[in-house]
N, C-alpha and C. Protein backbone atom coordinates (compact mmCIF):
# COMPACT_ATOMS: atom_id res chain seq x y z
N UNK A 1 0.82 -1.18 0.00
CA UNK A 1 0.00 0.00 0.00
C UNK A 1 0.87 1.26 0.00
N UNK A 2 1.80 1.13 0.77
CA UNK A 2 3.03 2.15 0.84
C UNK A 2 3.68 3.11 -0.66
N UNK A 3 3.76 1.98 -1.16
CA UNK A 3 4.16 1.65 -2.40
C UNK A 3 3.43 2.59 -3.33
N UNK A 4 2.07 2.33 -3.98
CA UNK A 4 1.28 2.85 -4.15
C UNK A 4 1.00 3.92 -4.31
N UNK A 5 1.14 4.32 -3.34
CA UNK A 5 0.85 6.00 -2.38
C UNK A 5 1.92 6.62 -2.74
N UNK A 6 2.79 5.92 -2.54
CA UNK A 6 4.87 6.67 -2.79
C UNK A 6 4.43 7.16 -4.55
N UNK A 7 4.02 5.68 -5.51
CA UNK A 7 3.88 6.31 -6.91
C UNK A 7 2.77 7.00 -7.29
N UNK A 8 1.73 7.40 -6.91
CA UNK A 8 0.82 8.39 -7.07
C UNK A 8 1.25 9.43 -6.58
N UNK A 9 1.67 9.50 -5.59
CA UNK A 9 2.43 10.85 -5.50
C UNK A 9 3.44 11.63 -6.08
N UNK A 10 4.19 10.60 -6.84
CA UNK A 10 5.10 11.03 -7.84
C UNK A 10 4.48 11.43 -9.02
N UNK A 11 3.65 10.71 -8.99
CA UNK A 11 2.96 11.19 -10.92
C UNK A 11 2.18 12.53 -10.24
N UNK A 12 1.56 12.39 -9.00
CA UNK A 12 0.97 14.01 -8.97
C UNK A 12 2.11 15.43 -8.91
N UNK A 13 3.27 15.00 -8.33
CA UNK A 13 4.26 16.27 -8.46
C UNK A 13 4.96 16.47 -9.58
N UNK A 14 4.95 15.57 -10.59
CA UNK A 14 5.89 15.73 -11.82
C UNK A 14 3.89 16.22 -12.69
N UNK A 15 3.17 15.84 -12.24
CA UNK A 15 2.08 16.08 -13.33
C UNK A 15 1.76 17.99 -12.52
N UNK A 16 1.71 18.11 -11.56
CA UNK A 16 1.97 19.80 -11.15
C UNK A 16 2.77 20.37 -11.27
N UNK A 17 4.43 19.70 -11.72
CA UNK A 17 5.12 20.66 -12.05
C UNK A 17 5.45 21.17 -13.69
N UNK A 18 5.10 19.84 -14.34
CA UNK A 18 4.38 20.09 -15.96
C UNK A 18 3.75 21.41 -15.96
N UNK A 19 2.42 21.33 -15.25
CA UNK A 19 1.30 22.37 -14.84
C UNK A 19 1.86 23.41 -15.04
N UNK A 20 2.66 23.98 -13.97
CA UNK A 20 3.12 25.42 -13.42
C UNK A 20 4.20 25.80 -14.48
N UNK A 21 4.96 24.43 -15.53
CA UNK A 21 5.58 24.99 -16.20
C UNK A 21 5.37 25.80 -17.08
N UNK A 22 4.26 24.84 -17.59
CA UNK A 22 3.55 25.20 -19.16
C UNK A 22 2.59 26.66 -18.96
N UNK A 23 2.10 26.37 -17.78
CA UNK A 23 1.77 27.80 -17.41
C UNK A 23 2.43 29.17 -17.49
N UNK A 24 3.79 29.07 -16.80
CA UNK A 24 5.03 29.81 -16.91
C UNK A 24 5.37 30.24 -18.44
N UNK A 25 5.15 29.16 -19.09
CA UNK A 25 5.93 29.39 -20.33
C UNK A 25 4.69 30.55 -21.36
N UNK A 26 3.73 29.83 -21.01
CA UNK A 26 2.44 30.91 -22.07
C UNK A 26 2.27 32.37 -21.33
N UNK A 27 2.26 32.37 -20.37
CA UNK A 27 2.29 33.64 -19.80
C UNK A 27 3.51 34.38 -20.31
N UNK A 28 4.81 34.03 -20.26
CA UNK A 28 5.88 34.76 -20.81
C UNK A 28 5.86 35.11 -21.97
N UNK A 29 5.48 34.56 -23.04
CA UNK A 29 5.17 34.40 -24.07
C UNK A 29 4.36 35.69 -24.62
N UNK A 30 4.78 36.68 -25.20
CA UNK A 30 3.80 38.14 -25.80
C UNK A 30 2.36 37.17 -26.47
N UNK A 31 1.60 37.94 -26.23
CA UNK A 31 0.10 38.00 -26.74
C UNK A 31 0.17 37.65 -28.10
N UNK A 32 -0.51 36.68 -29.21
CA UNK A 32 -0.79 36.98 -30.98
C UNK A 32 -1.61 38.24 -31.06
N UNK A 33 -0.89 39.36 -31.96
CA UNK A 33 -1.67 40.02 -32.54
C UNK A 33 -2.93 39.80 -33.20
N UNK A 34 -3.86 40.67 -32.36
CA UNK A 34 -5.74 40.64 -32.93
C UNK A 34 -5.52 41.02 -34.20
N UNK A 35 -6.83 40.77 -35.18
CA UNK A 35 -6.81 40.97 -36.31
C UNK A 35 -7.65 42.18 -36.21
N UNK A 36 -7.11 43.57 -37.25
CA UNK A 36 -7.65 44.90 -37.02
C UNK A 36 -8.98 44.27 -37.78
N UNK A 37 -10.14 45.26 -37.71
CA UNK A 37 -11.19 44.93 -38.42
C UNK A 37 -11.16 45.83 -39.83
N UNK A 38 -11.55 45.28 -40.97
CA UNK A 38 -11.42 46.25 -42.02
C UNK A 38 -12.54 47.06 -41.81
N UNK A 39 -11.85 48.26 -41.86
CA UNK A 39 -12.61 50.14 -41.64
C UNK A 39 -13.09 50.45 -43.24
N UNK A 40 -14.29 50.68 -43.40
CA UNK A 40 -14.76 51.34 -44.51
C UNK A 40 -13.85 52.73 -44.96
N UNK A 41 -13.90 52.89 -46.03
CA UNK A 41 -12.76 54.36 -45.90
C UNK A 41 -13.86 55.68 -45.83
N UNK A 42 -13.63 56.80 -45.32
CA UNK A 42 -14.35 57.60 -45.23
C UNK A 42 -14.09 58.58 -45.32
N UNK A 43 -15.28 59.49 -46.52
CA UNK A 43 -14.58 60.77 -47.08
C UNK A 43 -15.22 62.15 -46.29
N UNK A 44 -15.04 62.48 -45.53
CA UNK A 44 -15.52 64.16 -44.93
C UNK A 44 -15.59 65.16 -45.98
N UNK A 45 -16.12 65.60 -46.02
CA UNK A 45 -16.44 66.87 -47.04
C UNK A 45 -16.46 67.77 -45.74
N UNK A 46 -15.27 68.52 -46.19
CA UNK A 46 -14.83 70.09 -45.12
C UNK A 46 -14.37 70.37 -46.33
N UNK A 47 -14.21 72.03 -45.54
CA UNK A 47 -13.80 72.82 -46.22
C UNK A 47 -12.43 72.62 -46.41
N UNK A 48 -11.52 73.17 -47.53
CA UNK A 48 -9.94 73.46 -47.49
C UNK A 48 -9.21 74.08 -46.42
N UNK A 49 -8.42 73.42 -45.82
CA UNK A 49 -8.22 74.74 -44.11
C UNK A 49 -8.28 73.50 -42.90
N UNK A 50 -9.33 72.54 -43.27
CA UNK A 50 -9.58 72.24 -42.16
C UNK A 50 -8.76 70.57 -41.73
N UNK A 51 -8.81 70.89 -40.61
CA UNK A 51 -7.58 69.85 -39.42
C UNK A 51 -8.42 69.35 -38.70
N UNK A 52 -8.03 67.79 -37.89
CA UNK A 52 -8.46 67.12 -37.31
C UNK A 52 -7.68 67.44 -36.06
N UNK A 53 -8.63 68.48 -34.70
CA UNK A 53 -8.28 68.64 -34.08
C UNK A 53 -8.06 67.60 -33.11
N UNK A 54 -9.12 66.32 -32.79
CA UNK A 54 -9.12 65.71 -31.55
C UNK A 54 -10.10 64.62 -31.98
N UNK A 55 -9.94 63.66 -31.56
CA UNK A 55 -10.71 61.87 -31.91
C UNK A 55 -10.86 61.37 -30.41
N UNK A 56 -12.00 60.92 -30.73
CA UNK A 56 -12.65 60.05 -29.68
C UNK A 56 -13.35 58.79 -30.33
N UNK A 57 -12.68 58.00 -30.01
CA UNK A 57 -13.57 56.47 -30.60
C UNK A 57 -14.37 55.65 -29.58
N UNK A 58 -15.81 54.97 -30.08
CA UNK A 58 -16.57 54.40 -29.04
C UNK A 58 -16.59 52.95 -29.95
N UNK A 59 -17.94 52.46 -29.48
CA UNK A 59 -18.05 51.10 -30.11
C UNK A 59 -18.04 50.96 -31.28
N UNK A 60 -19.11 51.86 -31.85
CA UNK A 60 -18.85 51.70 -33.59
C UNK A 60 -18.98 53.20 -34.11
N UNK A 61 -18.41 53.94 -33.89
CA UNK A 61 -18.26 55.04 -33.77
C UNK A 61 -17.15 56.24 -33.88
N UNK A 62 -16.43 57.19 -34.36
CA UNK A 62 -15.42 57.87 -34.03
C UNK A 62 -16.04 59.47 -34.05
N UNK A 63 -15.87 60.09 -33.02
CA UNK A 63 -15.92 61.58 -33.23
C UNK A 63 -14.98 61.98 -32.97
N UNK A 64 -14.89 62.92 -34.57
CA UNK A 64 -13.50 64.08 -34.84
C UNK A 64 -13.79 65.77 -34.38
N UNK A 65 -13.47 66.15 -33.79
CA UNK A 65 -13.26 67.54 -33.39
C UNK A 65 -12.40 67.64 -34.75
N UNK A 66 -12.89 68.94 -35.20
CA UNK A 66 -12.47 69.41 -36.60
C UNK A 66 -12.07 71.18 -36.34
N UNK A 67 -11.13 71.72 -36.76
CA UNK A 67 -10.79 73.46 -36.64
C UNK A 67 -10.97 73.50 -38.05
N UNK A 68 -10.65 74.94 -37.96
CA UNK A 68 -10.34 75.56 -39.50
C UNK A 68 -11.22 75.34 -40.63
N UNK A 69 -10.83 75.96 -41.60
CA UNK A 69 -11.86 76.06 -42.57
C UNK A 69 -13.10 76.85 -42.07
N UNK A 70 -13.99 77.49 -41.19
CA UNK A 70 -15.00 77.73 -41.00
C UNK A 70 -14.99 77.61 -39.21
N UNK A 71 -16.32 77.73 -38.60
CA UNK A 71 -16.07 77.61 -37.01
C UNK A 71 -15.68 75.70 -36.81
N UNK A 72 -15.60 75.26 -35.48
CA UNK A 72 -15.28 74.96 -35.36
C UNK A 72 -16.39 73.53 -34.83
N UNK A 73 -16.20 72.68 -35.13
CA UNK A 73 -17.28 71.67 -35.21
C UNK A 73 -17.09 70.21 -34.86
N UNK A 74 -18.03 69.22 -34.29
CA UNK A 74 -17.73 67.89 -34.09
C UNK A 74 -18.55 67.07 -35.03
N UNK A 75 -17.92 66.12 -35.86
CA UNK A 75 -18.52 65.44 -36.88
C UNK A 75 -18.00 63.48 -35.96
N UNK A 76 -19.54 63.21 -36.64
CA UNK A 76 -19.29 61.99 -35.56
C UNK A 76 -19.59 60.70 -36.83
N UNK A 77 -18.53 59.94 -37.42
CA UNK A 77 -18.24 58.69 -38.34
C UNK A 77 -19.01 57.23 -37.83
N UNK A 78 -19.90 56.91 -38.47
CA UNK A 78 -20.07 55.62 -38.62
C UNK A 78 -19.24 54.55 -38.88
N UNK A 79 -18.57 53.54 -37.90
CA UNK A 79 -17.25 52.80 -38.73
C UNK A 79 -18.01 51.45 -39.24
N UNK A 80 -19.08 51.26 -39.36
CA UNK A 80 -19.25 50.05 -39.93
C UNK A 80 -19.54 50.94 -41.42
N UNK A 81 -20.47 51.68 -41.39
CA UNK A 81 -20.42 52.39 -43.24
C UNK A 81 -19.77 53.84 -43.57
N UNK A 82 -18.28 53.71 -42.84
CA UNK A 82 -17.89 55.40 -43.26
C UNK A 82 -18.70 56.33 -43.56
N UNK A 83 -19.81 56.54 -43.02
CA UNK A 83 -20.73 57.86 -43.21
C UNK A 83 -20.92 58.78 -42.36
N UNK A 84 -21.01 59.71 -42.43
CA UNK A 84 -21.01 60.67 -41.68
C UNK A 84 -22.76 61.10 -40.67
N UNK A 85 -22.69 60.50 -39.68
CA UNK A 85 -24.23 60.26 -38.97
C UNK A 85 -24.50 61.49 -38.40
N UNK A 86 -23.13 62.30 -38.01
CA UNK A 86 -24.24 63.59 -37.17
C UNK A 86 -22.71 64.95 -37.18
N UNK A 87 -23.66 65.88 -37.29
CA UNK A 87 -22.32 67.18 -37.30
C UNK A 87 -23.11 68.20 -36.27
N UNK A 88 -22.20 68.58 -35.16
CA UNK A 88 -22.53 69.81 -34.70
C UNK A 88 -21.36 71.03 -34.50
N UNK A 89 -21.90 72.20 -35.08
CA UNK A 89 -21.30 73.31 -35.03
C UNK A 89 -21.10 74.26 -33.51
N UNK A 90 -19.75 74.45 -33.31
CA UNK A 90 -19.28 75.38 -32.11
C UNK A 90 -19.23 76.33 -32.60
N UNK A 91 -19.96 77.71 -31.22
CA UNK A 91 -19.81 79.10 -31.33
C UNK A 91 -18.05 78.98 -31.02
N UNK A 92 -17.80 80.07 -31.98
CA UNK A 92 -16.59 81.02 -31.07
C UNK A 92 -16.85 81.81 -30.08
């Protein structure tokens, strides 16, 4: 019975230290790069002048803070159909 017990216990510490290795080893291991999602391309119609002041991206979504060309305005991109869903104009 001794016996037994002596070799189950061996296969459990060589089978936990497998464990903690293989563990060790994927953790060290850098991340696979995600696959980007293909972005519709998208054309803004601004005026000549105008710069992309500031981006904010949400779920499916990007709003550009836009200067120049005219006052100064937030235009907000659809990224599943590059379209342009909503524009609002800032006072100076």
């Amino acid at each position: 019975m001794l016996k037994i017990a002596v070799v189950v216990m061996g296969v459990l510490i060589l089978g936990g230290t497998a464990t903690l290795v293989t563990l060790l080893v994927r953790r060290a291991m850098p991340a696979a790069p995600t696959a980007t999602p293909n972005l519709p391309p998208a054309l803004l119609d601004e005026p000549a002048g105008t710069r992309i002041a500031g981006a904010s991206a949400l779920a499916d979504r990007v709003v550009l803070r836009l200067q120049g060309g005219g006052p100064d305005r937030v235009v907000v991109v659809d990224l599943r159909s590059g379209r342009v869903v909503g524009r609002i104009g800032l006072a100076r």
